[in-house]
N, C-alpha and C. Protein backbone atom coordinates (compact mmCIF):
# COMPACT_ATOMS: atom_id res chain seq x y z
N UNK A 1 0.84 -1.19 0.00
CA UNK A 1 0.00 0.00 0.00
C UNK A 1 0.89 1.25 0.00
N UNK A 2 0.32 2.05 -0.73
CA UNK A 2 1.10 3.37 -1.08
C UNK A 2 0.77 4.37 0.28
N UNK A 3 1.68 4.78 0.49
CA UNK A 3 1.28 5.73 2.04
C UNK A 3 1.21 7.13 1.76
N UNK A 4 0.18 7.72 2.29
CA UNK A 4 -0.21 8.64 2.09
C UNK A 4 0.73 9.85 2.21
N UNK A 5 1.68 9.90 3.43
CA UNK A 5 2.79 10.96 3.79
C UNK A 5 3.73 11.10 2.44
N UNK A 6 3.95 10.01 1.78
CA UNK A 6 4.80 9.67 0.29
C UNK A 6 4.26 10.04 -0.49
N UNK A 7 3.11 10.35 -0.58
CA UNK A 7 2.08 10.81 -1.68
C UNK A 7 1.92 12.39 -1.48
N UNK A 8 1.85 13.37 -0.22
CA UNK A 8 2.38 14.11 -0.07
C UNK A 8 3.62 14.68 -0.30
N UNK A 9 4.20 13.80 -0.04
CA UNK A 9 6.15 14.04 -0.06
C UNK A 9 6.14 14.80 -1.81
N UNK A 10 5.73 13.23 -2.44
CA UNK A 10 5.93 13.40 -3.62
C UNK A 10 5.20 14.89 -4.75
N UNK A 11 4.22 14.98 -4.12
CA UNK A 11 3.56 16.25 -4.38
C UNK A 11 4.20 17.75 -4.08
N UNK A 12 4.82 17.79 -2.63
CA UNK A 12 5.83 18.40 -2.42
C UNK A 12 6.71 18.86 -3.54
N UNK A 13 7.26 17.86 -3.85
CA UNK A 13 8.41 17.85 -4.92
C UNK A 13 8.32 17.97 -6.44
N UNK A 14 7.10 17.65 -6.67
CA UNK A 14 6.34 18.01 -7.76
C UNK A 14 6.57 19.87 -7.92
N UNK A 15 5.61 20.22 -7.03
CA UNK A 15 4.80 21.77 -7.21
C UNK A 15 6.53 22.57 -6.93
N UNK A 16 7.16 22.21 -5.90
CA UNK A 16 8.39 22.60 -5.68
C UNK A 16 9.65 23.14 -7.09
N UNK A 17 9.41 21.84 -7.63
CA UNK A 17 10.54 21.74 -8.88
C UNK A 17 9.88 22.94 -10.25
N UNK A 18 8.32 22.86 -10.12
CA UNK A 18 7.98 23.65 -10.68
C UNK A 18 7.68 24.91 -10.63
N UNK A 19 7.89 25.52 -9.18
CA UNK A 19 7.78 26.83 -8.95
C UNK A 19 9.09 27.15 -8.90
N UNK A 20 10.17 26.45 -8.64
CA UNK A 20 11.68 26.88 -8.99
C UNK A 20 12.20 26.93 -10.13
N UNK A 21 11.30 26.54 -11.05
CA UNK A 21 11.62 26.18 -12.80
C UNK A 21 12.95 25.80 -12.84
N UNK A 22 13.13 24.66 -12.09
CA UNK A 22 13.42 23.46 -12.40
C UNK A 22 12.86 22.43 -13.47
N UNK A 23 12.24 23.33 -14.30
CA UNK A 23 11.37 22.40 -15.53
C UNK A 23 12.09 20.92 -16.20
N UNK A 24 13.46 21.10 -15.99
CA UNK A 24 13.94 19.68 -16.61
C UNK A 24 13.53 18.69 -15.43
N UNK A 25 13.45 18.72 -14.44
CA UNK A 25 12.96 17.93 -13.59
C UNK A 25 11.98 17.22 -13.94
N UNK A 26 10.99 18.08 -14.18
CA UNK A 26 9.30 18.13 -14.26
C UNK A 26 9.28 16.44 -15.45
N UNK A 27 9.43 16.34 -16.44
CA UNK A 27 9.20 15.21 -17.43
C UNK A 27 9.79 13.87 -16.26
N UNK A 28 10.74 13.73 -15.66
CA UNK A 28 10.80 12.76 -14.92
C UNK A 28 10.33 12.42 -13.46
N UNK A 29 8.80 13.07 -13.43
CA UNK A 29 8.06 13.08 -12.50
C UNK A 29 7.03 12.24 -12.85
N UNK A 30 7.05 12.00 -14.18
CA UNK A 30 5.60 10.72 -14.83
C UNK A 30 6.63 9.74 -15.58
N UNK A 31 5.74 8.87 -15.83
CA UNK A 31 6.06 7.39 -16.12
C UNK A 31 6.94 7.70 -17.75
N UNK A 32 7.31 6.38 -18.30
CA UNK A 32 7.61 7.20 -19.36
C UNK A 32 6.29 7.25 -20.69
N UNK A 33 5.32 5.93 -20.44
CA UNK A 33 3.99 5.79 -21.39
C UNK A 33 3.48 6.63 -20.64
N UNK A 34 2.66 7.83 -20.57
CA UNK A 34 2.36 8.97 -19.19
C UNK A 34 1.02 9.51 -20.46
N UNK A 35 -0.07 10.36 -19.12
CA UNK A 35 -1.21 11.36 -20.29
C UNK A 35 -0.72 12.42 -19.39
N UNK A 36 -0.55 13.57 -19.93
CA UNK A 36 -0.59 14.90 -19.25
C UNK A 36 -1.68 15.84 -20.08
N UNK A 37 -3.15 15.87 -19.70
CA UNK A 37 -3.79 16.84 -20.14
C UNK A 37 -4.01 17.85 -19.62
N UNK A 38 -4.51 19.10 -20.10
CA UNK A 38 -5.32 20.22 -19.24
C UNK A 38 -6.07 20.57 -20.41
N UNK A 39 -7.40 20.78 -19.74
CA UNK A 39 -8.59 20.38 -20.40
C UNK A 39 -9.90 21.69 -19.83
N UNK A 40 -10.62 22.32 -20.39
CA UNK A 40 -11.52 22.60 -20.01
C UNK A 40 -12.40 21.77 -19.66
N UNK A 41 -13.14 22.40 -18.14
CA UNK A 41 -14.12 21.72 -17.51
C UNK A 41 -15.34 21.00 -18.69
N UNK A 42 -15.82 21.95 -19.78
CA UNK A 42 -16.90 22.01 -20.34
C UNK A 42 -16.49 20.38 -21.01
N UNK A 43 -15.50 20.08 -21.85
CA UNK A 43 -14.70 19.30 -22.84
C UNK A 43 -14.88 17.91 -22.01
N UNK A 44 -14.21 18.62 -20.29
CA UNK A 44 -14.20 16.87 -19.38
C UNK A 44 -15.67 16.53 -19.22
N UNK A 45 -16.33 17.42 -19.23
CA UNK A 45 -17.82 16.84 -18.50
C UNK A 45 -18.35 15.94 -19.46
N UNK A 46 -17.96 16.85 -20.86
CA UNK A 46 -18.94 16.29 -21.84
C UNK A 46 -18.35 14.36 -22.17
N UNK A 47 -16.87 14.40 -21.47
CA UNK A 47 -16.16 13.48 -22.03
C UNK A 47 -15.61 13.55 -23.46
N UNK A 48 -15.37 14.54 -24.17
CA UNK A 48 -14.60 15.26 -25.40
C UNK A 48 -13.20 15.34 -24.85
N UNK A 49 -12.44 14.86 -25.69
CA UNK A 49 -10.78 14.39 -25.38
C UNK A 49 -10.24 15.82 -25.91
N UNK A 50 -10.57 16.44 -26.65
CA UNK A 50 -10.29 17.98 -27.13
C UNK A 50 -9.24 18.81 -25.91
N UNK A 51 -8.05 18.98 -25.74
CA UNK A 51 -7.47 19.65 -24.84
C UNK A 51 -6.66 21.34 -25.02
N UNK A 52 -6.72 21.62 -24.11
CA UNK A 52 -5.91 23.04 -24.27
C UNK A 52 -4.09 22.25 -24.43
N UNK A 53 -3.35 21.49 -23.39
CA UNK A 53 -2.43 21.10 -23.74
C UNK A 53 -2.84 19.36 -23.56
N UNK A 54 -1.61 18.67 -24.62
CA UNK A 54 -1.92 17.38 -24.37
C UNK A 54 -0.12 16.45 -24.48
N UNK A 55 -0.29 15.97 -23.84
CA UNK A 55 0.81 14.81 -24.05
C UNK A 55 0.90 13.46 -23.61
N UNK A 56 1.22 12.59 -24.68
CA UNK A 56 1.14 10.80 -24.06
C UNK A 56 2.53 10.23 -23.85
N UNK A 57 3.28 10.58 -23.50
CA UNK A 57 4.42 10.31 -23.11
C UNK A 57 5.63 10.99 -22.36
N UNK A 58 6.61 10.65 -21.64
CA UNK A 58 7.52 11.68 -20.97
C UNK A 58 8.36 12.25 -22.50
N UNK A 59 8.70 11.81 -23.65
CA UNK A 59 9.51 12.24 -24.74
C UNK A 59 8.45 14.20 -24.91
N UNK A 60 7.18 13.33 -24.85
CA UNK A 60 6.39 14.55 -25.36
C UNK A 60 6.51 15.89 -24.25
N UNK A 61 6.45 15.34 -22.96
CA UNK A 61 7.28 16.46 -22.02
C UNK A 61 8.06 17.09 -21.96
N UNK A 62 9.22 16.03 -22.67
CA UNK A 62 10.60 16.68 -22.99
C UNK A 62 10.67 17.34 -24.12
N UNK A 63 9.83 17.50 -24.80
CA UNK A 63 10.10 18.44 -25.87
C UNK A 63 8.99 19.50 -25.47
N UNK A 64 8.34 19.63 -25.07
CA UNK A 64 7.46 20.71 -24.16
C UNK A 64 8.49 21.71 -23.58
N UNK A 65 9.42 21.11 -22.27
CA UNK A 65 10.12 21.61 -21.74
C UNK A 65 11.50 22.47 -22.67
N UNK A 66 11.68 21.55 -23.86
CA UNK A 66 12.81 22.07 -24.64
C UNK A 66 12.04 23.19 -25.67
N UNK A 67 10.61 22.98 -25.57
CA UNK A 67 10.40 24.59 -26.57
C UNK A 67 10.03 25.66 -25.13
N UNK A 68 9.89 25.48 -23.92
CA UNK A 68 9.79 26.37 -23.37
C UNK A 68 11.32 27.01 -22.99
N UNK A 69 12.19 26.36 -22.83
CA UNK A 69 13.67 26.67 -22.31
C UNK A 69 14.49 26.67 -23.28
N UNK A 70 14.14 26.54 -24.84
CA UNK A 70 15.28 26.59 -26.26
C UNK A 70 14.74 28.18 -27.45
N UNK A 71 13.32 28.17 -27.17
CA UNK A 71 12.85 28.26 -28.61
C UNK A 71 12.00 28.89 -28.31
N UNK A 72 11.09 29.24 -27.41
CA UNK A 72 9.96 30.56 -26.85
C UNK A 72 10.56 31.56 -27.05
N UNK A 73 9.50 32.72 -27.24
CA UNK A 73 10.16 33.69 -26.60
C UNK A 73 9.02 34.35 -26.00
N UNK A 74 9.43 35.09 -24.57
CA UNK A 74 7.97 35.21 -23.73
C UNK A 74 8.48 36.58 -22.56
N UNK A 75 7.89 37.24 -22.43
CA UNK A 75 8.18 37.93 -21.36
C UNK A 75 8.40 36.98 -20.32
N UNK A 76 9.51 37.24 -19.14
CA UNK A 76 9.63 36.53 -17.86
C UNK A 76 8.77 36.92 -17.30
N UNK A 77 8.86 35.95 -16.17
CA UNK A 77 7.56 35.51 -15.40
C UNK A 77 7.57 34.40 -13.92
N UNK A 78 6.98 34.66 -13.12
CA UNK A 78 7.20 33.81 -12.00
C UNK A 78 6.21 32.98 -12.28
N UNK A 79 5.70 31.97 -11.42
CA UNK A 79 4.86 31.39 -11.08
C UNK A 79 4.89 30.65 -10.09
N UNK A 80 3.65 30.91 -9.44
CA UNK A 80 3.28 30.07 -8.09
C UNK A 80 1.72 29.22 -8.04
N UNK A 81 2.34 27.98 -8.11
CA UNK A 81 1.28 26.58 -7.53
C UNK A 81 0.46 26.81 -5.91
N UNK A 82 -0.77 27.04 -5.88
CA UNK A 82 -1.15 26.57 -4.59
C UNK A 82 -2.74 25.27 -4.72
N UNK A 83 -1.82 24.50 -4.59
CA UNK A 83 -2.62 22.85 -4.51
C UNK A 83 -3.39 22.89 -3.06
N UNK A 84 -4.52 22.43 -3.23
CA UNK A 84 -5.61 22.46 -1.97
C UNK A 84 -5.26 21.00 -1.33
N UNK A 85 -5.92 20.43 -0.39
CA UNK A 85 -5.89 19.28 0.31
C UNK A 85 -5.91 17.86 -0.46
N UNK A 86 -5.28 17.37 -0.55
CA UNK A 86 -5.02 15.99 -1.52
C UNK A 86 -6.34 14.97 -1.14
N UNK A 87 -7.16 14.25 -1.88
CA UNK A 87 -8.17 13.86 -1.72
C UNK A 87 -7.82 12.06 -2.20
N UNK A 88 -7.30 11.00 -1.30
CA UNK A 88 -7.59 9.68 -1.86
C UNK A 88 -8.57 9.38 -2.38
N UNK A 89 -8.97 8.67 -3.31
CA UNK A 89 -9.69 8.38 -4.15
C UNK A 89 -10.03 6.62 -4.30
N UNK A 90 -8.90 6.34 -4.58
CA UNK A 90 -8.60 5.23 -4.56
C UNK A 90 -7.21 4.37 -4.37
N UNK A 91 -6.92 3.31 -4.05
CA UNK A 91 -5.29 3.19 -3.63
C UNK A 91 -5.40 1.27 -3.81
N UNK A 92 -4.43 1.20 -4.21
CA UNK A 92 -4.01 -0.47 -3.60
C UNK A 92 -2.44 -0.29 -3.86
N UNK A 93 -1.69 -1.66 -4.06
CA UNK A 93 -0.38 -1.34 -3.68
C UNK A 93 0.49 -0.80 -4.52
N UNK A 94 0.13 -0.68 -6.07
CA UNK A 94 0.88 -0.44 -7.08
C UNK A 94 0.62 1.06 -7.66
N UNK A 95 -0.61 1.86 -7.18
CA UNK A 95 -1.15 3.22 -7.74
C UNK A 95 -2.39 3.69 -6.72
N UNK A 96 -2.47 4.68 -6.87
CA UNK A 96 -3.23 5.98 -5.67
C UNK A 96 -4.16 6.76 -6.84
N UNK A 97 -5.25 6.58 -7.03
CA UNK A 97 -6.25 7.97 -7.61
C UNK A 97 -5.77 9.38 -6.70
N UNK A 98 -5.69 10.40 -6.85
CA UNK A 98 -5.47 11.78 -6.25
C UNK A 98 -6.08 12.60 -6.98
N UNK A 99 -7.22 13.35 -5.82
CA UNK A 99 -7.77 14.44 -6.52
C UNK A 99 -7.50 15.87 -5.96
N UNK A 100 -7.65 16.78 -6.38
CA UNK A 100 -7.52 18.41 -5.47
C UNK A 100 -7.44 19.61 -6.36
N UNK A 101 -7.72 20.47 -6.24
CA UNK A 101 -7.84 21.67 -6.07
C UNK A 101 -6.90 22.50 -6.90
N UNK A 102 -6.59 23.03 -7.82
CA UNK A 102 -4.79 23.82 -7.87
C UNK A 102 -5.72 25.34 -8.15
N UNK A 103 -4.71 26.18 -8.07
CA UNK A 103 -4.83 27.65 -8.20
C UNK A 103 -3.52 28.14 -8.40
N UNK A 104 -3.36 28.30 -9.68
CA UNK A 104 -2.01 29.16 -10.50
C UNK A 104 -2.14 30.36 -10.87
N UNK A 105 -1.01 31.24 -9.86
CA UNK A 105 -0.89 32.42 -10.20
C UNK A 105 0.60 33.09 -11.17
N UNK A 106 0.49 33.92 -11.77
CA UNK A 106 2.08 34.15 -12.44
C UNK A 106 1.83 35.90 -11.87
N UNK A 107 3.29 36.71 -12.12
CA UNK A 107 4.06 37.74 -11.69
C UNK A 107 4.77 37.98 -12.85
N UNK A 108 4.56 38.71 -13.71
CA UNK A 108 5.28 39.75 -14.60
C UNK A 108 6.14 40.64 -14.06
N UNK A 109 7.01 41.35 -14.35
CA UNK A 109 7.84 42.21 -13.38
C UNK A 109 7.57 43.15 -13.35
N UNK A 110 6.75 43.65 -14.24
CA UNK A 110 6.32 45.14 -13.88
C UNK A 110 4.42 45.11 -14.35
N UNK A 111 4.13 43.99 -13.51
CA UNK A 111 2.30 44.05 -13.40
C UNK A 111 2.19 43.23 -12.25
N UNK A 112 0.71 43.63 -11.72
CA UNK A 112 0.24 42.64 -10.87
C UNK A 112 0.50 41.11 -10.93
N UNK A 113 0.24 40.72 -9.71
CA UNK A 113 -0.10 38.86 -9.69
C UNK A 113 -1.15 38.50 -10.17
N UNK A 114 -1.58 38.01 -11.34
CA UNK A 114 -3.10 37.17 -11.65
C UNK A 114 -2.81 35.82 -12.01
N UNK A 115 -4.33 35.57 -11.74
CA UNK A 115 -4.35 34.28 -11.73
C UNK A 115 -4.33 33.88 -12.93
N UNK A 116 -3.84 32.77 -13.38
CA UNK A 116 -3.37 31.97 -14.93
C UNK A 116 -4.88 30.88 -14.55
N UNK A 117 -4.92 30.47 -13.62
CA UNK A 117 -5.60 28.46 -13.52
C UNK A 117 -6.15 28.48 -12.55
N UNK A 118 -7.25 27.87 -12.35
CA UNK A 118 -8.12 27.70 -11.36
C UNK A 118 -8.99 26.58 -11.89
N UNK A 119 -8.46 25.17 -11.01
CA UNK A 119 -8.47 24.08 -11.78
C UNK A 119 -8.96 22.91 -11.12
N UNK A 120 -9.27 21.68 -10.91
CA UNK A 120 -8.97 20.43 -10.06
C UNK A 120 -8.10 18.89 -10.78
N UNK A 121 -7.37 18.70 -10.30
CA UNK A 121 -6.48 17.55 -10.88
C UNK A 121 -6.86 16.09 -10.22
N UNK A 122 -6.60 15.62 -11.60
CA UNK A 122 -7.40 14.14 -11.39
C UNK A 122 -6.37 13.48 -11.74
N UNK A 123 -5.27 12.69 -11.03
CA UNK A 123 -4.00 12.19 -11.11
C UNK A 123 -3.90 10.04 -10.78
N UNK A 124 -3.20 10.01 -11.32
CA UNK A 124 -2.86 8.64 -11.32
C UNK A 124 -1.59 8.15 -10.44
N UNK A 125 -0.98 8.21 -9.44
CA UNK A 125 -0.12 8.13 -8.66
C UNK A 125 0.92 6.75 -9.00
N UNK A 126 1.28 6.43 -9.40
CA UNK A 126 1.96 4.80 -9.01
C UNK A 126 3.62 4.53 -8.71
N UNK A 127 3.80 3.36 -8.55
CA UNK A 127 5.28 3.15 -7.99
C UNK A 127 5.82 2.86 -9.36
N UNK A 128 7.04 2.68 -9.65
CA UNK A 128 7.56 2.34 -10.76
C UNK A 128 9.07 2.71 -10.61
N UNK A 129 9.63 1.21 -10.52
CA UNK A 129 10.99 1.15 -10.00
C UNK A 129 11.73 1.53 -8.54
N UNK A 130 10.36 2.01 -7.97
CA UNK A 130 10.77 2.35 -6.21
C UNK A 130 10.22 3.83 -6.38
N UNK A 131 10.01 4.27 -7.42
CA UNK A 131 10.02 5.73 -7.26
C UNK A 131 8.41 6.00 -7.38
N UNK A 132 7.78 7.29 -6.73
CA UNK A 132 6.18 7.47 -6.74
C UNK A 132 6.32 8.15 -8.08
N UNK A 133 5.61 7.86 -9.21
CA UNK A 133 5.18 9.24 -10.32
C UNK A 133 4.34 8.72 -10.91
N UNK A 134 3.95 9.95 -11.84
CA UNK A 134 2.49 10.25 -12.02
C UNK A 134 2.42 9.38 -13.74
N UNK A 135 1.20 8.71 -13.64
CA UNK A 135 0.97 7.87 -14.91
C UNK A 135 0.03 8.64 -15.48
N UNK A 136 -1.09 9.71 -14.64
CA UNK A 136 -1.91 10.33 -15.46
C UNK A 136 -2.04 11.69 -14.44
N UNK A 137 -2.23 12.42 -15.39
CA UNK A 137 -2.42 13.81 -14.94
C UNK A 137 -3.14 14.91 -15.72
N UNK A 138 -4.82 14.79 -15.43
CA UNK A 138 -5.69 15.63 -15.89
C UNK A 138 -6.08 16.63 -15.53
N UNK A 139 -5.68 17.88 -15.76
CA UNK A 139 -6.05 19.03 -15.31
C UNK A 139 -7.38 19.62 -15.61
N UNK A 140 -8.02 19.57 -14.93
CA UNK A 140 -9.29 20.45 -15.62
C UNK A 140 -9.62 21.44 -14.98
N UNK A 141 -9.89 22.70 -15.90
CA UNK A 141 -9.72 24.23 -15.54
C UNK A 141 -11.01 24.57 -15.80
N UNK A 142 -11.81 25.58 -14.84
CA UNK A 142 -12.61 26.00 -14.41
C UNK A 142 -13.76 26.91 -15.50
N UNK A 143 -12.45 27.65 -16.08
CA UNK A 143 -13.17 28.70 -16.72
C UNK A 143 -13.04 28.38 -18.72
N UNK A 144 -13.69 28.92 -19.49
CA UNK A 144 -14.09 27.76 -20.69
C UNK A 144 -12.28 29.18 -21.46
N UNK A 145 -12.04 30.10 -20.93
CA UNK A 145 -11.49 30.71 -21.38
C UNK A 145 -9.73 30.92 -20.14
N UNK A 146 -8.57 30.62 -20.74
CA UNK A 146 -7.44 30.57 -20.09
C UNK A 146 -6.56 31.50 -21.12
N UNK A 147 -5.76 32.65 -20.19
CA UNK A 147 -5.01 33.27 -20.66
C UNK A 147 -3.61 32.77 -21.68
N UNK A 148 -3.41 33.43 -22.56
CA UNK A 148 -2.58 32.44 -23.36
C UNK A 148 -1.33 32.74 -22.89
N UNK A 149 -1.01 33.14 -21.72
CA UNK A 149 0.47 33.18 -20.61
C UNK A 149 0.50 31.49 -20.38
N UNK A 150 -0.43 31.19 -20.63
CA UNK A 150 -0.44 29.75 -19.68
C UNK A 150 0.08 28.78 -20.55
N UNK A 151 2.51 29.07 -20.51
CA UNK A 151 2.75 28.40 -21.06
C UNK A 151 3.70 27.17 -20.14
N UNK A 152 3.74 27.26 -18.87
CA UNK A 152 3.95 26.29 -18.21
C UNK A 152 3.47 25.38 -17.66
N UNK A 153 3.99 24.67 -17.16
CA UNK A 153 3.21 23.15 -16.97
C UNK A 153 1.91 23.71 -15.21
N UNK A 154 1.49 22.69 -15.51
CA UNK A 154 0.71 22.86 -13.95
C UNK A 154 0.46 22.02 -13.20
């Protein structure tokens, strides 16, 4: 059985690596066969696979990460993750359902803090090789309209 404090831990280290943009990190946080969507609410309800971002594999991460850190070009920008209370779902010994809450804000250097995401994540947790990471990771965002800043991961 997967323990819950590890499932924390690992979440920790997740939102961590990504508010330090540590982004090369980020792709070896899911499996390497992996879904990373973010999706409008309207798209998940209906069950329409249609996504704002999509990827089925860690390769497809890694080239995510290599057009954000090679080949963008973007005004700088901070960003800060605040993930609500982690919700078990489901668990046995090999993978954990995880649900919760996120709220992404970014910082321009010369504008206010607004919010980018206001979302709930529907995640796939599992072990794989000793290590906890994520086999699925569905973001679904609140509002049918997301600022097109929203070029980092979440």
């Amino acid at each position: 059985m997967i323990e819950r404090d590890a499932v924390r831990d690992f979440y920790d280290g997740y939102y961590s690596a990504l508010d330090d943009v540590r982004l090369d990190e980020w792709p070896g946080l899911f499996t390497e066969a992996c879904i990373y969507r973010v999706i409008p609410r309207e798209n998940y309800e209906a069950g329409y696979t249609l996504s704002t971002i999509y990827a089925e594999s860690r390769g497809m991460l890694i080239d995510r990460v290599m057009g954000l850190t090679r080949t963008q070009m973007y005004a700088p920008r901070s960003y800060r993750r605040f993930p609500g209370p982690l919700q078990i779902e489901q668990c046995d010994d090999t993978s954990v359902q995880v649900r919760h809450n996120l709220l992404m804000v970014q910082t321009l250097i010369d504008k206010q803090t607004e919010i980018v995401l206001s979302a709930v994540c529907h995640d796939v947790v599992v072990v794989d090789d000793g290590r906890l990471l994520l086999r699925q990771r569905i973001v679904v965002f609140d509002s049918e309209m997301i600022p097109n800043s929203l070029i980092f991961p979440a």
